[in-house]
N, C-alpha and C. Protein backbone atom coordinates (compact mmCIF):
# COMPACT_ATOMS: atom_id res chain seq x y z
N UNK A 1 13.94 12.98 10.67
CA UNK A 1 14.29 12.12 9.55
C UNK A 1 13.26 11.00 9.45
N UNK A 2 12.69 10.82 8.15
CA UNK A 2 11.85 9.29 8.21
C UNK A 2 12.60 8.06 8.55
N UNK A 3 11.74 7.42 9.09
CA UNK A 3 12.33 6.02 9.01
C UNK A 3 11.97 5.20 7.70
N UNK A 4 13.02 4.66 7.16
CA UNK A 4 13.24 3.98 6.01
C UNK A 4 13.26 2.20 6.54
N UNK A 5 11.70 1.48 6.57
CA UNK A 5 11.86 0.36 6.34
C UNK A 5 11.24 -0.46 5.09
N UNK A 6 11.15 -2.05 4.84
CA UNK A 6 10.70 -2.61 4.07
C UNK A 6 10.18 -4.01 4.75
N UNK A 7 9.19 -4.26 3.74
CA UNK A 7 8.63 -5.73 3.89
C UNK A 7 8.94 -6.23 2.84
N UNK A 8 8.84 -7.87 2.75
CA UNK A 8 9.10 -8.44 1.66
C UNK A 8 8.01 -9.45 1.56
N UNK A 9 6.89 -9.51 0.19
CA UNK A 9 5.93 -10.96 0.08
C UNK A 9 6.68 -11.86 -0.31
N UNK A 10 6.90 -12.75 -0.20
CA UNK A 10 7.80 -14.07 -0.55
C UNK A 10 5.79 -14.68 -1.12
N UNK A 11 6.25 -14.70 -2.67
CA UNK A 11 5.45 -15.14 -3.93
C UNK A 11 5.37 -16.84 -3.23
N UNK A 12 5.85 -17.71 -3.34
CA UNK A 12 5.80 -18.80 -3.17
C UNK A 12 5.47 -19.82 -1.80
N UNK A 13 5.89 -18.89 -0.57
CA UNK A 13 5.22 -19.34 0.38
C UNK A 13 4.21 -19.11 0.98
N UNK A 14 3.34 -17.13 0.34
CA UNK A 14 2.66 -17.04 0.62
C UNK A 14 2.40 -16.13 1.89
N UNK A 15 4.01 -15.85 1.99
CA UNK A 15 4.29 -14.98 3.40
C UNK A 15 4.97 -13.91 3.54
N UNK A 16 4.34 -12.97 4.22
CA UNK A 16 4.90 -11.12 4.66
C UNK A 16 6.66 -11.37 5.74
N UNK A 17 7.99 -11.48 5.00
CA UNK A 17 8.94 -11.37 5.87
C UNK A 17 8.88 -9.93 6.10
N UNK A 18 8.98 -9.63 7.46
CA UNK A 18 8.98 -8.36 7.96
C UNK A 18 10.62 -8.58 8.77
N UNK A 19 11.24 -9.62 9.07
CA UNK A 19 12.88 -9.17 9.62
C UNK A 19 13.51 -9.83 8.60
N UNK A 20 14.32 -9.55 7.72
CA UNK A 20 15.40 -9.38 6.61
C UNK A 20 16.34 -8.68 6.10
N UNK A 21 17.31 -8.72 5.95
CA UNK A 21 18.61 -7.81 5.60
C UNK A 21 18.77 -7.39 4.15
N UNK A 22 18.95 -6.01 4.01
CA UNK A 22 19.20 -6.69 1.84
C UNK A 22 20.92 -5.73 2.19
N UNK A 23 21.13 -6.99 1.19
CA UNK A 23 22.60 -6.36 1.22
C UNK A 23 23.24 -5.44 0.27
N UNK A 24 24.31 -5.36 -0.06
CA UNK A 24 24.77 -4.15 -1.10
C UNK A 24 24.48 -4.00 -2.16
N UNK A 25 23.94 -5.35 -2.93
CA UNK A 25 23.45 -5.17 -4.44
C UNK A 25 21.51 -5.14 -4.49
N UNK A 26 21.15 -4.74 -2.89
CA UNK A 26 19.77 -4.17 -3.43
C UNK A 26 18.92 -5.73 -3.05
N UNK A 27 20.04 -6.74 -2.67
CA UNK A 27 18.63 -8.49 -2.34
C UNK A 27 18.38 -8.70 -1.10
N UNK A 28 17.36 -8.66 -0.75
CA UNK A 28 16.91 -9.52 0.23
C UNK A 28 17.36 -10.46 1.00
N UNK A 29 18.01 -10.78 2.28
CA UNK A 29 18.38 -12.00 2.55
C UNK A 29 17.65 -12.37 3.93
N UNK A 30 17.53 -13.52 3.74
CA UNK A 30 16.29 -13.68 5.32
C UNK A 30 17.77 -13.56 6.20
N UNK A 31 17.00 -13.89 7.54
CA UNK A 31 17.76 -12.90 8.96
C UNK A 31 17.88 -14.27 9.74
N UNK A 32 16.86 -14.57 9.92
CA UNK A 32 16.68 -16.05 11.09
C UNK A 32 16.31 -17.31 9.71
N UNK A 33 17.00 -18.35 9.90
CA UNK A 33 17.84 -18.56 10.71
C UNK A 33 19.31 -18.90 10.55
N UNK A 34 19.57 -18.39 9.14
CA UNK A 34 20.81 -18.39 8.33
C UNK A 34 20.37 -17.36 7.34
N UNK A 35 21.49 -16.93 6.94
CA UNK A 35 21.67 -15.75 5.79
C UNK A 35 21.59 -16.62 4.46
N UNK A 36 20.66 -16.19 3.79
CA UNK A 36 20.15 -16.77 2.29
C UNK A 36 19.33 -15.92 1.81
N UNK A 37 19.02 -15.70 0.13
CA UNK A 37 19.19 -15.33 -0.46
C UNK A 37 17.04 -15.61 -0.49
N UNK A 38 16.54 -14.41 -0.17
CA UNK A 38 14.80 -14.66 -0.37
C UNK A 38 14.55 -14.59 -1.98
N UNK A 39 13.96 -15.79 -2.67
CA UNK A 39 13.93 -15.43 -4.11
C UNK A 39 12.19 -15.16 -4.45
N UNK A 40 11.99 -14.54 -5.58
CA UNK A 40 10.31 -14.33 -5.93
C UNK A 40 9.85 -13.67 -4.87
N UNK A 41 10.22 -12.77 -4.19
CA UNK A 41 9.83 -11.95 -3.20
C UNK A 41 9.35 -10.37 -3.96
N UNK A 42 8.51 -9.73 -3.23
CA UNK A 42 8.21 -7.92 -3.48
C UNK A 42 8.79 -7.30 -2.26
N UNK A 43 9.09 -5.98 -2.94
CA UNK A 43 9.68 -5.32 -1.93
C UNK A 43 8.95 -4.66 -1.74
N UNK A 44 8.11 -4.22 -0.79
CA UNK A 44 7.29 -2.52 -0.48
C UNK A 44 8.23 -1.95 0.51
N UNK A 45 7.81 -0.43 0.30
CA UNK A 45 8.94 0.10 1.24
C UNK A 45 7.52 0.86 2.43
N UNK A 46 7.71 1.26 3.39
CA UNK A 46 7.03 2.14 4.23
C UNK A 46 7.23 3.40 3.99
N UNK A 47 6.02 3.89 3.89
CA UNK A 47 5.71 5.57 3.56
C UNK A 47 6.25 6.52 4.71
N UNK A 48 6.27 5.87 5.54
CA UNK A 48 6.53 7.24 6.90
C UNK A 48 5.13 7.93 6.75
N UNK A 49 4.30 7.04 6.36
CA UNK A 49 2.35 7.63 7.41
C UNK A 49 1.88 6.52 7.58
N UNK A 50 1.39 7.02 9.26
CA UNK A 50 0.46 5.91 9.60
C UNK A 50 -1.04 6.15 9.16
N UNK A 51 -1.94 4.84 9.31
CA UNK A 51 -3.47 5.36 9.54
C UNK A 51 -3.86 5.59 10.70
N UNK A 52 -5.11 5.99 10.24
CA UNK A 52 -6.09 6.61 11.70
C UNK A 52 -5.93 5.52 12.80
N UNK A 53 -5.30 4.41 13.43
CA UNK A 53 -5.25 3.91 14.14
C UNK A 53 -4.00 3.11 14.23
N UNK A 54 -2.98 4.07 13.71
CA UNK A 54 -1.68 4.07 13.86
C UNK A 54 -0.85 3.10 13.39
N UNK A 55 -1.33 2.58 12.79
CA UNK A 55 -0.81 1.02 11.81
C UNK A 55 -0.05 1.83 10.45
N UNK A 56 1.38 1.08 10.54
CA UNK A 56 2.60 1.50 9.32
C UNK A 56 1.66 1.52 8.10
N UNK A 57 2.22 2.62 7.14
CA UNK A 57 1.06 2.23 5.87
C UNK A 57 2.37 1.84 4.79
N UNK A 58 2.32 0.89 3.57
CA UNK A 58 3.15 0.30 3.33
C UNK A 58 2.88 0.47 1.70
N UNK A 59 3.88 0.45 0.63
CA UNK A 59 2.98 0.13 -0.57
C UNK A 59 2.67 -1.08 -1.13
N UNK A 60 1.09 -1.19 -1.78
CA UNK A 60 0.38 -2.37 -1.44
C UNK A 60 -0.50 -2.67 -0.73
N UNK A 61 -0.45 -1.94 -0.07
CA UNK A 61 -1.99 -1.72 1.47
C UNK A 61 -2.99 -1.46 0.81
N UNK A 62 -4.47 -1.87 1.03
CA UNK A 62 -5.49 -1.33 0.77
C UNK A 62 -5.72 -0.56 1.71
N UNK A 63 -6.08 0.80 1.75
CA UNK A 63 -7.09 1.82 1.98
C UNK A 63 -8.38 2.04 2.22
N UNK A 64 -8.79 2.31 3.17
CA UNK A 64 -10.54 2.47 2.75
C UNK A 64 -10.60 4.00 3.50
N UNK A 65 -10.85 5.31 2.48
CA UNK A 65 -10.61 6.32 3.13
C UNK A 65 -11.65 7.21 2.56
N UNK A 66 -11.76 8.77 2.78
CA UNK A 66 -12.88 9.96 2.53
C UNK A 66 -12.25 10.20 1.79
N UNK A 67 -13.20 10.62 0.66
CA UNK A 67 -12.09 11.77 -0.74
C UNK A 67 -12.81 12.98 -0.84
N UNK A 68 -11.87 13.76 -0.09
CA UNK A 68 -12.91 15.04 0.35
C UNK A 68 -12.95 15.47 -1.20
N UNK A 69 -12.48 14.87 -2.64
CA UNK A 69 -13.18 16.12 -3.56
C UNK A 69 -14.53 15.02 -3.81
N UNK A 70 -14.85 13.84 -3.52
CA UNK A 70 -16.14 13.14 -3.65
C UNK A 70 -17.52 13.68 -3.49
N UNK A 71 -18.35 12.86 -4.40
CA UNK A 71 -19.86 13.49 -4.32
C UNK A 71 -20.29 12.69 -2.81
N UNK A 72 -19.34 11.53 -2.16
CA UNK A 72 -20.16 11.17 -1.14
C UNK A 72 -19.60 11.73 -0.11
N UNK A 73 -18.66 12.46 0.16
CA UNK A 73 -17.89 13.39 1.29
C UNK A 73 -18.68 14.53 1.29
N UNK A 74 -19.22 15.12 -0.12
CA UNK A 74 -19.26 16.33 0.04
C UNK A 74 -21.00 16.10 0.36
N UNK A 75 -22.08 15.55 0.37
CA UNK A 75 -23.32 14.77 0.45
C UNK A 75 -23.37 14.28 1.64
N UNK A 76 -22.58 13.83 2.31
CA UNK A 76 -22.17 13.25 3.48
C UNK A 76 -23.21 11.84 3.28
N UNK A 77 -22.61 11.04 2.11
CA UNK A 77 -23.51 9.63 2.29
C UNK A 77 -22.55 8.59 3.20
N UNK A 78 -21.62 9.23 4.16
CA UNK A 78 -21.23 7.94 5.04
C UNK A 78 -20.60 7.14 3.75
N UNK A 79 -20.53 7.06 2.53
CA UNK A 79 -19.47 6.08 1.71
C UNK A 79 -17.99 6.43 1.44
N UNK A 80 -17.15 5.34 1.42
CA UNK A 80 -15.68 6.00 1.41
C UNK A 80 -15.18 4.96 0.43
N UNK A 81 -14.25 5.37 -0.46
CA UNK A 81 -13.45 4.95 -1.15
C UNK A 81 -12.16 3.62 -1.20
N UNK A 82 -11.79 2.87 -1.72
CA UNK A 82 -11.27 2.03 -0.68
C UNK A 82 -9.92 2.32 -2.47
N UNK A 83 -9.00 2.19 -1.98
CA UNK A 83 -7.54 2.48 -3.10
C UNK A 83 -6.59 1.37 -2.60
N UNK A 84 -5.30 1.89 -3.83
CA UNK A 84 -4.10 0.87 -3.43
C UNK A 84 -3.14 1.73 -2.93
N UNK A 85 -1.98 1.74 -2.32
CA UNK A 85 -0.86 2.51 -2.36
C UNK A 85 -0.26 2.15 -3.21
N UNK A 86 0.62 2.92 -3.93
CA UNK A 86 1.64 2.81 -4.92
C UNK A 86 2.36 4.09 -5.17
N UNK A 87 3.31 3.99 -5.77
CA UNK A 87 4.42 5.09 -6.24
C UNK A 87 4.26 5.11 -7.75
N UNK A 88 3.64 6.26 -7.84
CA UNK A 88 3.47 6.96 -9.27
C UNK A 88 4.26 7.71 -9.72
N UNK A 89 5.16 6.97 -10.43
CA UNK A 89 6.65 7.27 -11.55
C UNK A 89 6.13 8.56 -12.46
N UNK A 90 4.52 8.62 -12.88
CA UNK A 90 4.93 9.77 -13.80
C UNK A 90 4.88 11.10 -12.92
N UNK A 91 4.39 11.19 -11.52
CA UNK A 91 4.03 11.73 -10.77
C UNK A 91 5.21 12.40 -10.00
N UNK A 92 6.26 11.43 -9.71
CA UNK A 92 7.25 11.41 -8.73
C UNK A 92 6.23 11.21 -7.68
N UNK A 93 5.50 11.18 -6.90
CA UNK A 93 4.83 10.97 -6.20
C UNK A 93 3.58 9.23 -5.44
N UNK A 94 3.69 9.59 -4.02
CA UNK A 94 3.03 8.09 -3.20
C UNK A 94 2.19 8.72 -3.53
N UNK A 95 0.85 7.60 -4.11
CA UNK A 95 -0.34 7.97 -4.13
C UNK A 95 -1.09 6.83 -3.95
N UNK A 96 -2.55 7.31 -3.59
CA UNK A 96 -3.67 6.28 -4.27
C UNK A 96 -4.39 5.93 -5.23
N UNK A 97 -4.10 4.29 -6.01
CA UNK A 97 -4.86 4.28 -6.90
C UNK A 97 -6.41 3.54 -6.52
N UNK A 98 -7.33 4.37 -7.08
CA UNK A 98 -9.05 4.13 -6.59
C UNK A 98 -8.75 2.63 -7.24
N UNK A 99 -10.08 1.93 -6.62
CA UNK A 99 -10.04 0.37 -7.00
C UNK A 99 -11.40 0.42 -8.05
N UNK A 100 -12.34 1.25 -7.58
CA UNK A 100 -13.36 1.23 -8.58
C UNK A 100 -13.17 1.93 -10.25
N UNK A 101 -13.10 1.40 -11.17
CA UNK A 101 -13.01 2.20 -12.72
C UNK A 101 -13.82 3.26 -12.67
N UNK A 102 -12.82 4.15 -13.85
CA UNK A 102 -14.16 5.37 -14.17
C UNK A 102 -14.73 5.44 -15.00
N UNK A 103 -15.38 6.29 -15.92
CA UNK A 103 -16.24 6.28 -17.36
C UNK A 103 -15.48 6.19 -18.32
N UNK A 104 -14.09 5.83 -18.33
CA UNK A 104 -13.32 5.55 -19.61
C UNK A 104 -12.71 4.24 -18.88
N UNK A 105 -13.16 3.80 -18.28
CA UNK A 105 -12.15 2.24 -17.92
C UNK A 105 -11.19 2.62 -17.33
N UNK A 106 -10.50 3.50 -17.00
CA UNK A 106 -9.35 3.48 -16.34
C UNK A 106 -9.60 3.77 -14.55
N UNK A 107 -8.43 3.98 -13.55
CA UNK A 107 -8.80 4.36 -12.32
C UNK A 107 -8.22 5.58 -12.27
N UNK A 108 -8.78 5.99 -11.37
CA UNK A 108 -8.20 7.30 -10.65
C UNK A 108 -7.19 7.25 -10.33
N UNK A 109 -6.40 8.64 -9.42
CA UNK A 109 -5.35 8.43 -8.32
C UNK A 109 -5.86 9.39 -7.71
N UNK A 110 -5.52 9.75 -6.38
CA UNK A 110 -5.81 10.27 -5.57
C UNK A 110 -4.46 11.13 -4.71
N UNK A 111 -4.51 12.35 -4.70
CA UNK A 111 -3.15 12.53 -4.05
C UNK A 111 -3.55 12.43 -2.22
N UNK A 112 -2.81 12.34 -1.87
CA UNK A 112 -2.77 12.10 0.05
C UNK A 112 -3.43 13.33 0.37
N UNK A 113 -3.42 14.82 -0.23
CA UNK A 113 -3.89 16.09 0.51
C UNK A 113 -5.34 15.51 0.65
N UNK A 114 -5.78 14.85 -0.36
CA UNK A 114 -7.10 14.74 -0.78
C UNK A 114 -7.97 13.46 0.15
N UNK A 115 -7.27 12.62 1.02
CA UNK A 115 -7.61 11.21 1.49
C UNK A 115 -7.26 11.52 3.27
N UNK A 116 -8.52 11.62 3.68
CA UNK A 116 -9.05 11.71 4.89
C UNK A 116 -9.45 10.82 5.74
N UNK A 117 -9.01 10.23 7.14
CA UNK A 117 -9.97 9.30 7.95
C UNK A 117 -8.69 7.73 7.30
N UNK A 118 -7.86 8.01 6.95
CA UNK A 118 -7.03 6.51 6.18
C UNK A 118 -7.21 5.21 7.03
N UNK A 119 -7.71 4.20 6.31
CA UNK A 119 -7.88 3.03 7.54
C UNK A 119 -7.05 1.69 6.15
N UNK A 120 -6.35 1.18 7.14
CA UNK A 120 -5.68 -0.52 6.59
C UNK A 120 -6.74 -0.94 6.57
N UNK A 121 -7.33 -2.11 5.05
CA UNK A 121 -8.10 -2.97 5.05
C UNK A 121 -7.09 -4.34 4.99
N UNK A 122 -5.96 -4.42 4.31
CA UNK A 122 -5.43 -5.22 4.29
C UNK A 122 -4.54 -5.09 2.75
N UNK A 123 -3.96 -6.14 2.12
CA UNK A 123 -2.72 -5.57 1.64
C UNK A 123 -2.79 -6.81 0.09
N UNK A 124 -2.42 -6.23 -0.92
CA UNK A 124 -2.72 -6.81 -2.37
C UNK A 124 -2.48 -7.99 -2.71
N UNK A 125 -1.43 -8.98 -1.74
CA UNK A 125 -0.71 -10.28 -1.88
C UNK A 125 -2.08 -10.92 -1.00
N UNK A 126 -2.78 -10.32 0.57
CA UNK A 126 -3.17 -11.49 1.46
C UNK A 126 -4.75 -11.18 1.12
N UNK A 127 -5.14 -10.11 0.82
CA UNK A 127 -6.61 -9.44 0.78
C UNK A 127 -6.76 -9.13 -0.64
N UNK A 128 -6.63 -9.73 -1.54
CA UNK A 128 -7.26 -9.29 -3.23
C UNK A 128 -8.46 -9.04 -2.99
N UNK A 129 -9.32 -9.92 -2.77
CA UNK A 129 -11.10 -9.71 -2.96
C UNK A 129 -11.55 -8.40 -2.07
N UNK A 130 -10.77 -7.56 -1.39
CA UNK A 130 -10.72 -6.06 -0.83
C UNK A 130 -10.55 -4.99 -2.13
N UNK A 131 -10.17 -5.54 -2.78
CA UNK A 131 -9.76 -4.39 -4.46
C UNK A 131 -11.46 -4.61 -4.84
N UNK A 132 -12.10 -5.81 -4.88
CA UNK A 132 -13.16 -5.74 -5.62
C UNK A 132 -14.68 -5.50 -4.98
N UNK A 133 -13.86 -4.77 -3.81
CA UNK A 133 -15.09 -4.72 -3.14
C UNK A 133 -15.99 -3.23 -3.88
């Protein structure tokens, strides 16, 4: 069975709660050091995959990974791709979205068969300037 956890960014302080309770209607409530109510928070949930060095992968994580259908995987220029995690609604499916645009302005996605070598760079709330790398 996966394990089903979550993190929460709390927007306003600037901080990853990783111990919190959500209760029956789906909220958040911090844990320590009284039960209250986390407001302006994100929820990511954990994928049940780690990366190549065993770190939870979460949605929201940056990525920096091989795309074996790439001209630099398949060339072997040593360059790798760096994406977001997210859950793609039209997809039903966790995927990656590429951070670099393509020839129509839009990004890619990437399905997981396709993303090799997965490494955490860091995560969309604490590491933005990692999207623009």
């Amino acid at each position: 069975m996966r394990e089903i956890k979550f993190r929460a960014w709390d927007i306003e302080k600037k901080f990853m709660h990783t111990m919190f309770i959500i209760n029956s209607k789906g909220k958040p409530l911090s844990f320590f050091p009284e039960r209250k109510a986390l407001k302006n928070v994100v929820l990511e949930q954990y994928t049940g995959l780690k990366d190549k060095n065993g770190k939870d992968i979460y949605e929201g994580d940056i990525l920096r990974y091989d795309d074996i259908c790439s001209d630099a995987h398949i060339l072997k220029t040593g360059d790798r791709q760096i994406g977001v995690v997210e859950f793609c609604d039209g997809r039903s499916a966790l995927m990656l979205r590429e951070c670099r645009t393509n020839h129509k302005g839009g990004r890619y996605w990437e399905f997981w068969d396709y993303c090799l070598e997965q490494e955490i760079i860091g995560n969309i709330h604490e590491n933005p300037e990692e999207i623009k790398k």
